[in-house]
C-alpha atoms as a PDB file:
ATOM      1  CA  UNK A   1     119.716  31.974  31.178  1.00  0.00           C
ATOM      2  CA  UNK A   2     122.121  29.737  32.679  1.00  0.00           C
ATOM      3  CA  UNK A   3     122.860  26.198  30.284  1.00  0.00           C
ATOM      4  CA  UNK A   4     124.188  24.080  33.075  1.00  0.00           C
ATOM      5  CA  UNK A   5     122.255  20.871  33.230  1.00  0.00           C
ATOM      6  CA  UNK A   6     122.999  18.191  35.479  1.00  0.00           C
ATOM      7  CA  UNK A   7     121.508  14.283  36.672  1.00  0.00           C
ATOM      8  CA  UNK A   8     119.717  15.709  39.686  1.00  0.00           C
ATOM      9  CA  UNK A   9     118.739  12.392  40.769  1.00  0.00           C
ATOM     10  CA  UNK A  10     121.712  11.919  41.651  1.00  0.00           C
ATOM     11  CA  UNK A  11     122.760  15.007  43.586  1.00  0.00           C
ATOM     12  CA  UNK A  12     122.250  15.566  46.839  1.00  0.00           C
ATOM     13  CA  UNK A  13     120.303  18.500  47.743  1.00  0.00           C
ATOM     14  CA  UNK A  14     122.777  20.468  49.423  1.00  0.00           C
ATOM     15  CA  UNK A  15     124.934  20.079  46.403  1.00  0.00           C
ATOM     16  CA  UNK A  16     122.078  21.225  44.458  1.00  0.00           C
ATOM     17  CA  UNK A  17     121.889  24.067  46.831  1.00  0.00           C
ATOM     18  CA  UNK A  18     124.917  25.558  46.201  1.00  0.00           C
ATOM     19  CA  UNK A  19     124.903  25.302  42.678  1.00  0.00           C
ATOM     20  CA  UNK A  20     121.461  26.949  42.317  1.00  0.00           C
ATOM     21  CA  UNK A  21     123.016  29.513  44.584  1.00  0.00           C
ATOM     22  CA  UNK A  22     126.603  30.136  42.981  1.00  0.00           C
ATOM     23  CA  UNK A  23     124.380  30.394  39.072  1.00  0.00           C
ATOM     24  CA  UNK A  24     122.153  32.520  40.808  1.00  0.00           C
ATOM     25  CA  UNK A  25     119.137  30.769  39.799  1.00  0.00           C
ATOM     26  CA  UNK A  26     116.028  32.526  39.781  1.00  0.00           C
ATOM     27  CA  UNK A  27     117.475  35.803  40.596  1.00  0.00           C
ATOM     28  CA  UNK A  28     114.858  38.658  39.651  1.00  0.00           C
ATOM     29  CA  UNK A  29     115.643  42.129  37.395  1.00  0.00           C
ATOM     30  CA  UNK A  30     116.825  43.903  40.705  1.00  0.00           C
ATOM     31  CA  UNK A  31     119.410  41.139  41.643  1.00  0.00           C
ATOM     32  CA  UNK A  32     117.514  39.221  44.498  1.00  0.00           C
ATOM     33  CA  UNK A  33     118.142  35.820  45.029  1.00  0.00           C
ATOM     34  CA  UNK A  34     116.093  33.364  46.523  1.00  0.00           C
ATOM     35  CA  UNK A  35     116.946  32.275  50.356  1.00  0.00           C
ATOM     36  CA  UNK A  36     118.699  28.814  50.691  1.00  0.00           C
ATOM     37  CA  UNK A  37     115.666  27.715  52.553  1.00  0.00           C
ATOM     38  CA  UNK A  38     113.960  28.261  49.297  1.00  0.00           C
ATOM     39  CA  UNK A  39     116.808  26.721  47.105  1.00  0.00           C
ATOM     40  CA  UNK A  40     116.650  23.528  49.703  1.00  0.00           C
ATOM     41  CA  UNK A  41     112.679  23.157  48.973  1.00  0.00           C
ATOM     42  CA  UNK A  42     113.537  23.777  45.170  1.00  0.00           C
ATOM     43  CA  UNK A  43     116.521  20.962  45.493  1.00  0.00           C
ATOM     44  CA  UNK A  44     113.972  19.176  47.619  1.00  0.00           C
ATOM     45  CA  UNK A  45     111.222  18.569  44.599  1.00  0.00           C
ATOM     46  CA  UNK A  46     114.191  18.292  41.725  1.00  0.00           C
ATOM     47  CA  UNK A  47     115.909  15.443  43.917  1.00  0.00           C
ATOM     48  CA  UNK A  48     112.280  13.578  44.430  1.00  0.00           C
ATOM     49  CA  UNK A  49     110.765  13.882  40.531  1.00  0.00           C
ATOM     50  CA  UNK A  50     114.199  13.775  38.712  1.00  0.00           C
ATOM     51  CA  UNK A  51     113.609  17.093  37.166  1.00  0.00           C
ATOM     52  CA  UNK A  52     115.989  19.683  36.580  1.00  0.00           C
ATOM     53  CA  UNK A  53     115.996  23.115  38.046  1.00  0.00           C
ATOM     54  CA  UNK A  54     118.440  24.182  35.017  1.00  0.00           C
ATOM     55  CA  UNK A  55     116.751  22.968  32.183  1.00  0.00           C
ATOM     56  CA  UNK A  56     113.478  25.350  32.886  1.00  0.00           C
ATOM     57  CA  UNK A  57     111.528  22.029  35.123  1.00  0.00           C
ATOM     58  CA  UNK A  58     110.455  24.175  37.846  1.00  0.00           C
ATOM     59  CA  UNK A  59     109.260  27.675  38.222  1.00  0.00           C
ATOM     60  CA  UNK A  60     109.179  29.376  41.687  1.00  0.00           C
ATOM     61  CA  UNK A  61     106.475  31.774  42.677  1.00  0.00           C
ATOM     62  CA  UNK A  62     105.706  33.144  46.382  1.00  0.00           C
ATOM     63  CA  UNK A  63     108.834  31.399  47.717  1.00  0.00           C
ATOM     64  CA  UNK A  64     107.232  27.429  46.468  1.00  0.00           C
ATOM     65  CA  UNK A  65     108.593  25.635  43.895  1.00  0.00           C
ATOM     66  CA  UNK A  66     106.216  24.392  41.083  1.00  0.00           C
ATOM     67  CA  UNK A  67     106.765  21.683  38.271  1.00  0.00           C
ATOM     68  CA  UNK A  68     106.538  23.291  34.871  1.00  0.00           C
ATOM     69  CA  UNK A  69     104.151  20.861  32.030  1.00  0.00           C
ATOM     70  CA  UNK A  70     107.965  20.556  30.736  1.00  0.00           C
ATOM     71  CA  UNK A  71     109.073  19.357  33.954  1.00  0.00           C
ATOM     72  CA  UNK A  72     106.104  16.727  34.013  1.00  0.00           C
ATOM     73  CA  UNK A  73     106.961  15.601  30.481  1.00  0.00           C
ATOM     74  CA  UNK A  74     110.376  14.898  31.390  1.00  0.00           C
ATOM     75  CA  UNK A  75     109.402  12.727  34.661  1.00  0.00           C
ATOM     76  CA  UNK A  76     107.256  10.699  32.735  1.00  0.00           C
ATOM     77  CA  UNK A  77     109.566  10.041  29.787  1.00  0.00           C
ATOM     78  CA  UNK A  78     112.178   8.701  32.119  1.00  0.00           C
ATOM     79  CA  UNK A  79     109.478   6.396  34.059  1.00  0.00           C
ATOM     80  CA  UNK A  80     110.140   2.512  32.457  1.00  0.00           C
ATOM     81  CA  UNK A  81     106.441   2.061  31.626  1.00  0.00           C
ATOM     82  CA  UNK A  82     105.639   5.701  29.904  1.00  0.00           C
ATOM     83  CA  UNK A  83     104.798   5.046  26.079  1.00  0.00           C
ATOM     84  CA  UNK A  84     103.067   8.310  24.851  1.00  0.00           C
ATOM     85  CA  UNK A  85     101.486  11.314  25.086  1.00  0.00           C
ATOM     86  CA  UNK A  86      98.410  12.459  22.719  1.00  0.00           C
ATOM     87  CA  UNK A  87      96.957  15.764  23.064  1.00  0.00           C
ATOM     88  CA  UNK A  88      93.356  16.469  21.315  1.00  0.00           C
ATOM     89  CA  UNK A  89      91.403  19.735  20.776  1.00  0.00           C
ATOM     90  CA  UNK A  90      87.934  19.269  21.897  1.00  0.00           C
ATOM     91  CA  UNK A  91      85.746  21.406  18.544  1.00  0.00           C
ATOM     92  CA  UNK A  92      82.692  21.789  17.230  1.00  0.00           C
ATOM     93  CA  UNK A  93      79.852  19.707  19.157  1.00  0.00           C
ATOM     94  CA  UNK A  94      82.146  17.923  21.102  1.00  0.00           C
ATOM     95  CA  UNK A  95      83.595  21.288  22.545  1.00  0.00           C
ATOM     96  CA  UNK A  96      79.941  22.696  22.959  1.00  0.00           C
ATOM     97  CA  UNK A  97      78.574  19.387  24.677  1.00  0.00           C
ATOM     98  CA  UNK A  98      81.389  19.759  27.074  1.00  0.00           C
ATOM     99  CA  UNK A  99      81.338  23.492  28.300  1.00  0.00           C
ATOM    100  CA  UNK A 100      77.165  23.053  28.358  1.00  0.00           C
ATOM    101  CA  UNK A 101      78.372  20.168  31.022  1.00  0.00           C
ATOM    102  CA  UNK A 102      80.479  22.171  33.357  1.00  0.00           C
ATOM    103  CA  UNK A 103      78.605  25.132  33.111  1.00  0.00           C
ATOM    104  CA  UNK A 104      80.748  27.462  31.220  1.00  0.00           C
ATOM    105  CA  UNK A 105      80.375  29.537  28.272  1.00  0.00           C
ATOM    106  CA  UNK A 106      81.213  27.965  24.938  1.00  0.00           C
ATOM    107  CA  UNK A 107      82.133  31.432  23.184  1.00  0.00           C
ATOM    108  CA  UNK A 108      85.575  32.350  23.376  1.00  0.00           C
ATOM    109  CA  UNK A 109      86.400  28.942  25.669  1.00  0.00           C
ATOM    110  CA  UNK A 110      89.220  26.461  24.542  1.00  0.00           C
ATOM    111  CA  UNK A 111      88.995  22.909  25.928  1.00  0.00           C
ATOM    112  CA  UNK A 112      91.646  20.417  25.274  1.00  0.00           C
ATOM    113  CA  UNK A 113      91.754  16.373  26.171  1.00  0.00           C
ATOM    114  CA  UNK A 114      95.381  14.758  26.755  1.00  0.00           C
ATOM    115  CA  UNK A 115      95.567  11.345  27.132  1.00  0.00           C
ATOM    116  CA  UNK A 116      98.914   9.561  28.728  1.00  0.00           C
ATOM    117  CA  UNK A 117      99.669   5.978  27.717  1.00  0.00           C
ATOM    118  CA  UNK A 118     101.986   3.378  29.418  1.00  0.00           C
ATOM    119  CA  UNK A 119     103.109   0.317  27.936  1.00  0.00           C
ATOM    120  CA  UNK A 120     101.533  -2.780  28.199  1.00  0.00           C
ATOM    121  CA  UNK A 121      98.839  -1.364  29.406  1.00  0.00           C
ATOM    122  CA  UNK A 122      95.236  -0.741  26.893  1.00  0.00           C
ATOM    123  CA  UNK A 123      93.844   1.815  29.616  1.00  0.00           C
ATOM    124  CA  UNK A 124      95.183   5.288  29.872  1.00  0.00           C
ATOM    125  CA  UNK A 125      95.136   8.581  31.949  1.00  0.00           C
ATOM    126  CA  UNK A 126      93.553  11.291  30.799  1.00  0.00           C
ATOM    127  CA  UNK A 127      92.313  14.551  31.774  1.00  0.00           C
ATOM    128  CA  UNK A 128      90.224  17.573  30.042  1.00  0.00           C
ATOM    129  CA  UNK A 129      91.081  21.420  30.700  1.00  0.00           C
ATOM    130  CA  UNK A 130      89.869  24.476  29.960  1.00  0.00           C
ATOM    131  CA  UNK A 131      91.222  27.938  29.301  1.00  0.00           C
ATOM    132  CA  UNK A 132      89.601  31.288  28.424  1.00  0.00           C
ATOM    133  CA  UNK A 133      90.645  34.787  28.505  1.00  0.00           C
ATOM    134  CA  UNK A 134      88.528  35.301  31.571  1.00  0.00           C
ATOM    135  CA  UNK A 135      90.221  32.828  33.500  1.00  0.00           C
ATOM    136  CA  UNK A 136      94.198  33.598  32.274  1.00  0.00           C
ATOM    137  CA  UNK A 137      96.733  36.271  33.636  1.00  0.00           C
ATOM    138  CA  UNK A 138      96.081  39.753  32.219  1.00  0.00           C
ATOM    139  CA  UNK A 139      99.525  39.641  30.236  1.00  0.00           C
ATOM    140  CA  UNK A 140      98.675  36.110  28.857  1.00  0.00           C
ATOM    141  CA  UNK A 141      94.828  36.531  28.143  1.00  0.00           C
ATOM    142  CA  UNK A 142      96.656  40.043  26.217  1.00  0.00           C
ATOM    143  CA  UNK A 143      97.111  37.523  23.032  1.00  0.00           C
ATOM    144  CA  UNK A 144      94.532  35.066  22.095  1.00  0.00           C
ATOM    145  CA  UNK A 145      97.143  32.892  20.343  1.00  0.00           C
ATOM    146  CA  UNK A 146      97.837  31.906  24.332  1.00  0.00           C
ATOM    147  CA  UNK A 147      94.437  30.666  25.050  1.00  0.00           C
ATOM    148  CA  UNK A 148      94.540  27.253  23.449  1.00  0.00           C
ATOM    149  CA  UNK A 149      98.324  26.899  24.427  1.00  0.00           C
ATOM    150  CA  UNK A 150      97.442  27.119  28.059  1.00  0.00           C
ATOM    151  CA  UNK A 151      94.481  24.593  27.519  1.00  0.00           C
ATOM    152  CA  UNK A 152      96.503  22.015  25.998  1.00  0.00           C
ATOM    153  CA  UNK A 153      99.174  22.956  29.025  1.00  0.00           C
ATOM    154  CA  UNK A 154      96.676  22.701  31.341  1.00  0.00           C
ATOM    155  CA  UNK A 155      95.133  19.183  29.980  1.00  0.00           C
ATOM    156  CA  UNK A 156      98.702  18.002  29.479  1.00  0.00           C
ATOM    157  CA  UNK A 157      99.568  19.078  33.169  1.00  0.00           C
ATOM    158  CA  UNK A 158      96.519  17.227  34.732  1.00  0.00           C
ATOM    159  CA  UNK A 159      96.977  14.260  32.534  1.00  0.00           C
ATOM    160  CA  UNK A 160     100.562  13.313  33.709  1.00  0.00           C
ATOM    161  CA  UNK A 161      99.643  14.434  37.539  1.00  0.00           C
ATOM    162  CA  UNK A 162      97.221  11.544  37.010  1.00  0.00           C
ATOM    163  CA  UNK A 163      99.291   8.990  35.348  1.00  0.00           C
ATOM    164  CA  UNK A 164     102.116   9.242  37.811  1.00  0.00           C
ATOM    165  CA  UNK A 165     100.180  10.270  41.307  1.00  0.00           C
ATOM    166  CA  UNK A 166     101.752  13.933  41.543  1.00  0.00           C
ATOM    167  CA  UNK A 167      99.737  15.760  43.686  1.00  0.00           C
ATOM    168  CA  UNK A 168     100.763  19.278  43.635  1.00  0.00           C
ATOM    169  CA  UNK A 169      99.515  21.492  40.604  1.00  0.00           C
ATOM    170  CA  UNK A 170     101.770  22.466  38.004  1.00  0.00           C
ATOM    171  CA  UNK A 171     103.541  26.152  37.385  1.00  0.00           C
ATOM    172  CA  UNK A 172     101.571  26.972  34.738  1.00  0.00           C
ATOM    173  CA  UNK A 173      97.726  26.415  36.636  1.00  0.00           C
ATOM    174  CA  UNK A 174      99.139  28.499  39.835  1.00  0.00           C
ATOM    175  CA  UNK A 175      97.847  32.681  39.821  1.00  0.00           C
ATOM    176  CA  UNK A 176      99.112  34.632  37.333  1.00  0.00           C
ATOM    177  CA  UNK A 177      97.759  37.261  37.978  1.00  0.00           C
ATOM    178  CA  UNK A 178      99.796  38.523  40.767  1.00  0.00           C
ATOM    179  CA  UNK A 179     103.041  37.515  39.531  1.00  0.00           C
ATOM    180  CA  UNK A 180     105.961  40.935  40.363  1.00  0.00           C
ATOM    181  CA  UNK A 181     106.010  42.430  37.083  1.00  0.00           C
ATOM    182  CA  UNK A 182     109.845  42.020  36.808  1.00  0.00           C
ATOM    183  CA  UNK A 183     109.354  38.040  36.365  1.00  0.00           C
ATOM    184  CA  UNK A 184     108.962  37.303  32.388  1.00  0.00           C
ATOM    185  CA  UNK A 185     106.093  34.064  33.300  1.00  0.00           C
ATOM    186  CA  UNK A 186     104.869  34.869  29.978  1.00  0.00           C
ATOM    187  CA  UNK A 187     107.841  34.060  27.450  1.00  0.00           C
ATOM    188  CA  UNK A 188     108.621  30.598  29.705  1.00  0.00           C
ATOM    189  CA  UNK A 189     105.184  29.891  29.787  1.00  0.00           C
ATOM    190  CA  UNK A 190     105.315  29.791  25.194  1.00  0.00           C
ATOM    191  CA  UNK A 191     108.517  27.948  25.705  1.00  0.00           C
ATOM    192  CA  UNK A 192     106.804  25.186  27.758  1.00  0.00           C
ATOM    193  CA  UNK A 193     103.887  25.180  25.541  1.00  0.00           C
ATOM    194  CA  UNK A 194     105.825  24.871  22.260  1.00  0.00           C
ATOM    195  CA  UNK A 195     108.255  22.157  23.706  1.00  0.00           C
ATOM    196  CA  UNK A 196     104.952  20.151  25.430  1.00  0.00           C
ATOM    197  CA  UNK A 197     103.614  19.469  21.561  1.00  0.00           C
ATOM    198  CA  UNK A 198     103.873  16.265  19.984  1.00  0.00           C
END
């Protein structure tokens, strides 16, 4: 894993290009790189959230570039007005009340609420996700442990697409399913999750 970090907000995207390239970021088991065409549209999203390719903020899958939960978290901490980020399990009647609401089945479903504060503001953004072994990669539905991790991911994902008008969904909501078997989604999915708690 390469340790290079750098102020991407500041680098153009060529430059970004070419160091992507010459770590050979992304590169799969079997040595393939990713084109530069797909390094520019990595560069591309870095440059216009602030987030670093490096430092585990994106994740690409079918030649797009996605913004890991981490990612998010680290765009909103460096926006002037973000104040904080609460995270809530949704249990008991409250969990029950809301599954019987969207339809879904309240065995074996985890739903999570994450909230996203700015300052000097009493509102806040929040969001509510779901997650359930039915609806998670085959690899990650493999461990139950997983399915309240990617509900709080999820919820956490949502919540700061909200707050801060990003519009594309985050890495960790794309397919899993289909993922080449020689990309480890799984481990930097529990890294995400683990660094995305309060």
């Amino acid at each position: 894993m390469c340790e290079e970090s750098i102020k991407v907000e500041k680098t153009p995207v060529k430059d970004l290009v070419k160091k992507m390239a010459s770590a050979r970021l992304f590169e799969d088991k079997k040595g393939n790189l990713p084109s530069i065409a797909e390094y520019a549209k990595v560069g591309a999203v870095a440059v216009e959230y602030g987030v670093d390719p490096f430092a585990g903020h994106i994740m690409l899958y079918k030649h797009n570039p996605y913004v890991t939960v981490n990612g998010l978290i680290h765009h909103a901490q460096h926006q002037p007005d973000f104040d904080a980020i609460m995270q809530i399990p949704l249990v008991g009647e409250a969990r029950k009340e809301y599954c019987e609401g969207m339809g879904l089945t309240n065995e074996g479903t985890c739903v999570f609420e994450c909230r996203v504060y700015k300052k000097g503001s009493d509102r806040h953004s929040n969001a509510f996700a779901t997650a359930s072994k039915k609806d998670m990669g085959s690899f990650l539905a493999s461990e139950e442990k997983n399915v309240p991790a990617m509900a709080q991911t999820r919820a956490t994902g949502r919540a700061l697409r909200t707050a801060y008008g990003i519009g594309a969904p985050i890495a960790e909501e794309i397919e899993l399913e289909t993922v080449p078997p020689d990309i480890d989604i799984n481990a930097s999915f529990k890294k995400e999750s683990d660094n995305g708690k309060n």
